[in-house]
Protein backbone atom coordinates (compact mmCIF):
# COMPACT_ATOMS: atom_id res chain seq x y z
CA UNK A 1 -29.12 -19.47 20.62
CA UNK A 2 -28.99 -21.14 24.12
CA UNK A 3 -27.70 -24.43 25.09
CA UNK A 4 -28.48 -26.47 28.07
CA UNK A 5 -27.40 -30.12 29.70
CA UNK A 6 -30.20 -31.80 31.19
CA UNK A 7 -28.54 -34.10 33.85
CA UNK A 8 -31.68 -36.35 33.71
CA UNK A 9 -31.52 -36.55 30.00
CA UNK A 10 -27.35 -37.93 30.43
CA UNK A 11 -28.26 -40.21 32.97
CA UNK A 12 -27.05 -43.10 31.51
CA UNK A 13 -26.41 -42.27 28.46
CA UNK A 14 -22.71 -42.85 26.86
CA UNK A 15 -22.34 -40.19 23.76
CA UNK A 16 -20.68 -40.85 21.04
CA UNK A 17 -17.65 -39.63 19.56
CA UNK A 18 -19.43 -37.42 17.16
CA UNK A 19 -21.68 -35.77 19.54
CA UNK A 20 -18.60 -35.45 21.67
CA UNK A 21 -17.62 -33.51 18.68
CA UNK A 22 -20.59 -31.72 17.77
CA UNK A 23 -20.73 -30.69 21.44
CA UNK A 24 -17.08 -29.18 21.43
CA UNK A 25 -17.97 -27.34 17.94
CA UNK A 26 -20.76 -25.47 20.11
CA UNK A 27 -18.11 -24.62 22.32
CA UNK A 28 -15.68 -23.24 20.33
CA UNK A 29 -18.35 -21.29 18.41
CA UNK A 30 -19.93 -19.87 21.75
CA UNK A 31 -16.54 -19.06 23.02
CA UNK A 32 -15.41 -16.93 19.83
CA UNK A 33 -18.77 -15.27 20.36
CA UNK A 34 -18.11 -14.40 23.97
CA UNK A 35 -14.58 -13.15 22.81
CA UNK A 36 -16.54 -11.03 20.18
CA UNK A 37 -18.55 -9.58 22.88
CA UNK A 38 -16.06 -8.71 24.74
CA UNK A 39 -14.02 -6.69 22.37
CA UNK A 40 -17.08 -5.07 21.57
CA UNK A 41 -18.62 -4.62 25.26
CA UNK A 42 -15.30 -3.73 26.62
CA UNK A 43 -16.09 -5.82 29.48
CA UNK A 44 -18.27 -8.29 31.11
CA UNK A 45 -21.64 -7.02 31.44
CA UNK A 46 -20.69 -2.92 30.27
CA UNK A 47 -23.00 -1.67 27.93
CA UNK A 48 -22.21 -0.40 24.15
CA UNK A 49 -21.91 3.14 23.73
CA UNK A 50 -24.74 4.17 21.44
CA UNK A 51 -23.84 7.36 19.00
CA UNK A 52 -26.25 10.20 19.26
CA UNK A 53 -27.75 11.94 16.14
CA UNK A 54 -30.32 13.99 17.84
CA UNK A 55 -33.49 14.66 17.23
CA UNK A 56 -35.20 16.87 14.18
CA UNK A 57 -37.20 19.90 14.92
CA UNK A 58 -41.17 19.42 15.00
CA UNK A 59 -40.38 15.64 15.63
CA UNK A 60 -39.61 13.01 18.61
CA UNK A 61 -37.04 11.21 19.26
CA UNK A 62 -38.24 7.65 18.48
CA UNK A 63 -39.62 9.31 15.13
CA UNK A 64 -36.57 11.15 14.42
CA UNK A 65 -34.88 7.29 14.49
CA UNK A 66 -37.28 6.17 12.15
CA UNK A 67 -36.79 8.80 9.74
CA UNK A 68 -33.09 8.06 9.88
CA UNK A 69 -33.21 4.30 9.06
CA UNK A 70 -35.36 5.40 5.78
CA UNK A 71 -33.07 8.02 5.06
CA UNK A 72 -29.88 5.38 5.50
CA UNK A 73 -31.54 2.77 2.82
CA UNK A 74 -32.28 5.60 0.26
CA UNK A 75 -28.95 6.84 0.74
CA UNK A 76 -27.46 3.38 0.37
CA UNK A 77 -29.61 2.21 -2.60
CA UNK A 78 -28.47 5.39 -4.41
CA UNK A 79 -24.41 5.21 -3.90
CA UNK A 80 -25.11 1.68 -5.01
CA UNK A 81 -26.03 3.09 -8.08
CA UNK A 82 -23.24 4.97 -8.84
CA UNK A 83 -20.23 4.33 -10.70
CA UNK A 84 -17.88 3.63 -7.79
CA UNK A 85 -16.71 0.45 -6.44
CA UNK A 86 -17.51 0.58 -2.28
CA UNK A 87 -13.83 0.18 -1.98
CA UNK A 88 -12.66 3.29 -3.80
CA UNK A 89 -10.57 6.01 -2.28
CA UNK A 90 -13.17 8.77 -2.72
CA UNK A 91 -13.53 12.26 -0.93
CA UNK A 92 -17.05 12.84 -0.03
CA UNK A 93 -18.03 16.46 1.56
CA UNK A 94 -20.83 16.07 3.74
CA UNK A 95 -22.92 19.71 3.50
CA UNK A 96 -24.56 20.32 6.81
CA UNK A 97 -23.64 17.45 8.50
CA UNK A 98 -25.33 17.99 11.67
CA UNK A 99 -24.04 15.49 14.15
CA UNK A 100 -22.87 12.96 11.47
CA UNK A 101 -25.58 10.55 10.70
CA UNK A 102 -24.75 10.85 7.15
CA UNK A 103 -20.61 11.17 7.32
CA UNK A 104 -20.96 7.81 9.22
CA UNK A 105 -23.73 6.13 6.51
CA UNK A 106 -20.97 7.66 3.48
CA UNK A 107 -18.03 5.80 5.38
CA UNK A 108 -19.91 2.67 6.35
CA UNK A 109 -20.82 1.94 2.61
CA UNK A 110 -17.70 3.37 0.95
CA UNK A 111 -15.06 1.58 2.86
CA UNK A 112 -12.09 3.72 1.80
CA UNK A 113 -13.69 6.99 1.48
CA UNK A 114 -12.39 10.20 3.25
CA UNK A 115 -15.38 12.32 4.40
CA UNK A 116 -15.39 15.88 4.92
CA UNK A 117 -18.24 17.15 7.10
CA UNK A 118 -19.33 20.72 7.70
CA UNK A 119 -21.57 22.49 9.51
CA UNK A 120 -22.13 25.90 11.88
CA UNK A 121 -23.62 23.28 14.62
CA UNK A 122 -25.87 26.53 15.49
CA UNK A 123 -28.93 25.56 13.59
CA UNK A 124 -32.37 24.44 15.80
CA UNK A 125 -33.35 21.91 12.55
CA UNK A 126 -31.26 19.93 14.62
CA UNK A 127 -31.44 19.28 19.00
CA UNK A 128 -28.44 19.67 20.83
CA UNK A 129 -25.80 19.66 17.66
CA UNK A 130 -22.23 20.20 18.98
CA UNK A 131 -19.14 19.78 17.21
CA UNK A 132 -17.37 17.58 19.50
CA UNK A 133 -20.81 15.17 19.62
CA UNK A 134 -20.28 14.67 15.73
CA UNK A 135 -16.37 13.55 16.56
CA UNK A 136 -17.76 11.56 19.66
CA UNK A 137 -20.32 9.77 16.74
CA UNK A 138 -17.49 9.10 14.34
CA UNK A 139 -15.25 7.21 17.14
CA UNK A 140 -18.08 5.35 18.70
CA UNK A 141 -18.63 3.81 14.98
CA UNK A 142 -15.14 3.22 14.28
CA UNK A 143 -14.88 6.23 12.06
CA UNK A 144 -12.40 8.88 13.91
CA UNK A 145 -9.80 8.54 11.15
CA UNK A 146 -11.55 8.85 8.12
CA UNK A 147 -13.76 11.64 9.25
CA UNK A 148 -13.03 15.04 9.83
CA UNK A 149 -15.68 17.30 10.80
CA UNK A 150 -15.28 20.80 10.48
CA UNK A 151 -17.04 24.05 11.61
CA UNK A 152 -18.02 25.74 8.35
CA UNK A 153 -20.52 28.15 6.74
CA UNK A 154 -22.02 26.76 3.40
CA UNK A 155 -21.46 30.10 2.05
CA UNK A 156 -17.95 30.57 3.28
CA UNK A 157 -16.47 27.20 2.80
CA UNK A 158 -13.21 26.98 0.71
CA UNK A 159 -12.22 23.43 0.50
CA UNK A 160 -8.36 22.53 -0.64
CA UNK A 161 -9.68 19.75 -3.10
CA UNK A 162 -12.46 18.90 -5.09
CA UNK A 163 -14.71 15.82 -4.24
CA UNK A 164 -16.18 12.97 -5.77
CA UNK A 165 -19.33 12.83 -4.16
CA UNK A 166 -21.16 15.79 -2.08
CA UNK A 167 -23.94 14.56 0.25
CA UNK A 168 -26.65 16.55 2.15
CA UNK A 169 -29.65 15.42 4.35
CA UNK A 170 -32.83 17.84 5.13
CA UNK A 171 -30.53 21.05 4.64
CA UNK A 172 -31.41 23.50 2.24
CA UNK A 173 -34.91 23.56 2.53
CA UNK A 174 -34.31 25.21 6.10
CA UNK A 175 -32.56 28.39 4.08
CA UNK A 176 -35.45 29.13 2.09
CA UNK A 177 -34.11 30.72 -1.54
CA UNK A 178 -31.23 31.28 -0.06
CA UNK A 179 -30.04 27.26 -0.83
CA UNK A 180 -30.39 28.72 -4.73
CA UNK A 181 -27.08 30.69 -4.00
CA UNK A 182 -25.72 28.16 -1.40
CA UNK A 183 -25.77 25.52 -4.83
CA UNK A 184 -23.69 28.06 -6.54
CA UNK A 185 -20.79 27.36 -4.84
CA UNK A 186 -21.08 23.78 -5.56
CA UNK A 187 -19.16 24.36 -8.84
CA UNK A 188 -16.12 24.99 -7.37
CA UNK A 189 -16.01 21.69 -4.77
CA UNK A 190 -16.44 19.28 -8.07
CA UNK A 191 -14.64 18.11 -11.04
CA UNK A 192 -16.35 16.61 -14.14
CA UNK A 193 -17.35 13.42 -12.68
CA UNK A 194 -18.54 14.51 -9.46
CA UNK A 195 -21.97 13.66 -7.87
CA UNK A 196 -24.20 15.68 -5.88
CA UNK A 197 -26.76 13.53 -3.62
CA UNK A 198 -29.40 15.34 -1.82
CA UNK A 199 -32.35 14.23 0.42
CA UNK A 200 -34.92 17.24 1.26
CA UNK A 201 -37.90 18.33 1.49
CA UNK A 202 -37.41 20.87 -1.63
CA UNK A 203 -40.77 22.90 -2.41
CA UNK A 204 -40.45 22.60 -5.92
CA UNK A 205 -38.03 19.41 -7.20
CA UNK A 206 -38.21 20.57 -11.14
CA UNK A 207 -36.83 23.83 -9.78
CA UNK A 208 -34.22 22.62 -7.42
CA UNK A 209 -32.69 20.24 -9.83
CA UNK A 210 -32.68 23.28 -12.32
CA UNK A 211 -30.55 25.38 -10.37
CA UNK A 212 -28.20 22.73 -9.14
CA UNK A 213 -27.67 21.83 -12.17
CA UNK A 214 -27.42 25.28 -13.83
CA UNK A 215 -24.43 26.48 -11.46
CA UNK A 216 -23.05 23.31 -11.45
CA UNK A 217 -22.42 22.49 -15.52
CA UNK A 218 -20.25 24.72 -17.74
């Protein structure tokens, strides 16, 4: 919202003390907005640092955005669904976490969650995915400290602790069968009241959901 003096308008014309007021509540709001801006811009006139989450194989850019802002509100509505409060202390293990999107959604909703992100970075599903891009995401965002990327195999990965919630975003349907065996070792990153959330284009959901669930309850 803008706010202009027309000098023809005052002409005139004696205010009075409340619109004095009124006037120098505009202020004061505009100011603290300008002072917002500028923590934010880092400067007069610099432009925001934008994180980069690349762009998905057989897709564009601008579609690979779009497909991202669905994939952020089914993510969201489903942790809000879950039995944890958004300020819990929760470890969260990101599974082929590409250059972050999904760390960053998992921290943004769960306020005092630790995520654990992993990935080979080697992978064409994804453009241009670098370790040090996903760390780059994280700061720009605000994340740096409760993020900690790392540069791990699915099939390799031997965690130190087990986590509450383990996320993964159009992963295992690049591995074919193999993501059958990759689910296997899911067992042994959760406890008892774990969660597994997945989004993916799985060829056969009924069967998916069987063996996730198969190596993943005793």
């Amino acid at each position: 919202m803008s706010w202009h003096l027309n000098e023809n308008v005052l002409r005139g014309f004696e205010p009075s003390f409340k619109q004095i007021v009124r006037a120098a509540d505009i202020c004061i709001w505009s100011l603290c907005i300008r002072r917002w801006f500028s923590r934010r811009h880092s400067g007069i006139g610099e432009k925001t640092k934008e994180p980069y989450f690349g762009t998905y194989h057989h897709s564009t850019s601008a579609a690979s955005k779009k497909t991202r802002e669905v994939v952020k509100a089914m993510f969201i509505d489903t942790f809000a669904s879950l039995p944890f409060r958004r300020d819990d202390a929760l470890w969260i293990l990101d599974v082929g976490c590409g250059l972050g999107f999904l760390s960053c959604v998992s921290a943004e909703f769960y306020k005092n969650a630790q995520i654990t992100g992993i990935d080979t970075f080697k992978h064409a599903s994804l453009k241009g995915s670098n370790l040090e891009r996903a760390k780059e995401n994280a700061r720009i965002l605000g994340f740096p400290d409760r993020i900690d990327f790392k540069n791990g195999d699915v099939f390799k990965f031997t965690p130190s602790k087990k986590f509450d919630i383990i996320v993964s975003n159009l992963v295992f349907h690049n591995i074919g069968k193999m993501r059958f065996k990759a689910y296997s070792h899911h067992s042994s990153w959760v406890h008892n009241r774990s969660f597994i959330v997945i989004g993916d284009l799985f060829f056969s959901r009924k069967t998916d959901i069987y063996h996730i669930l198969a190596r993943n309850i005793t």
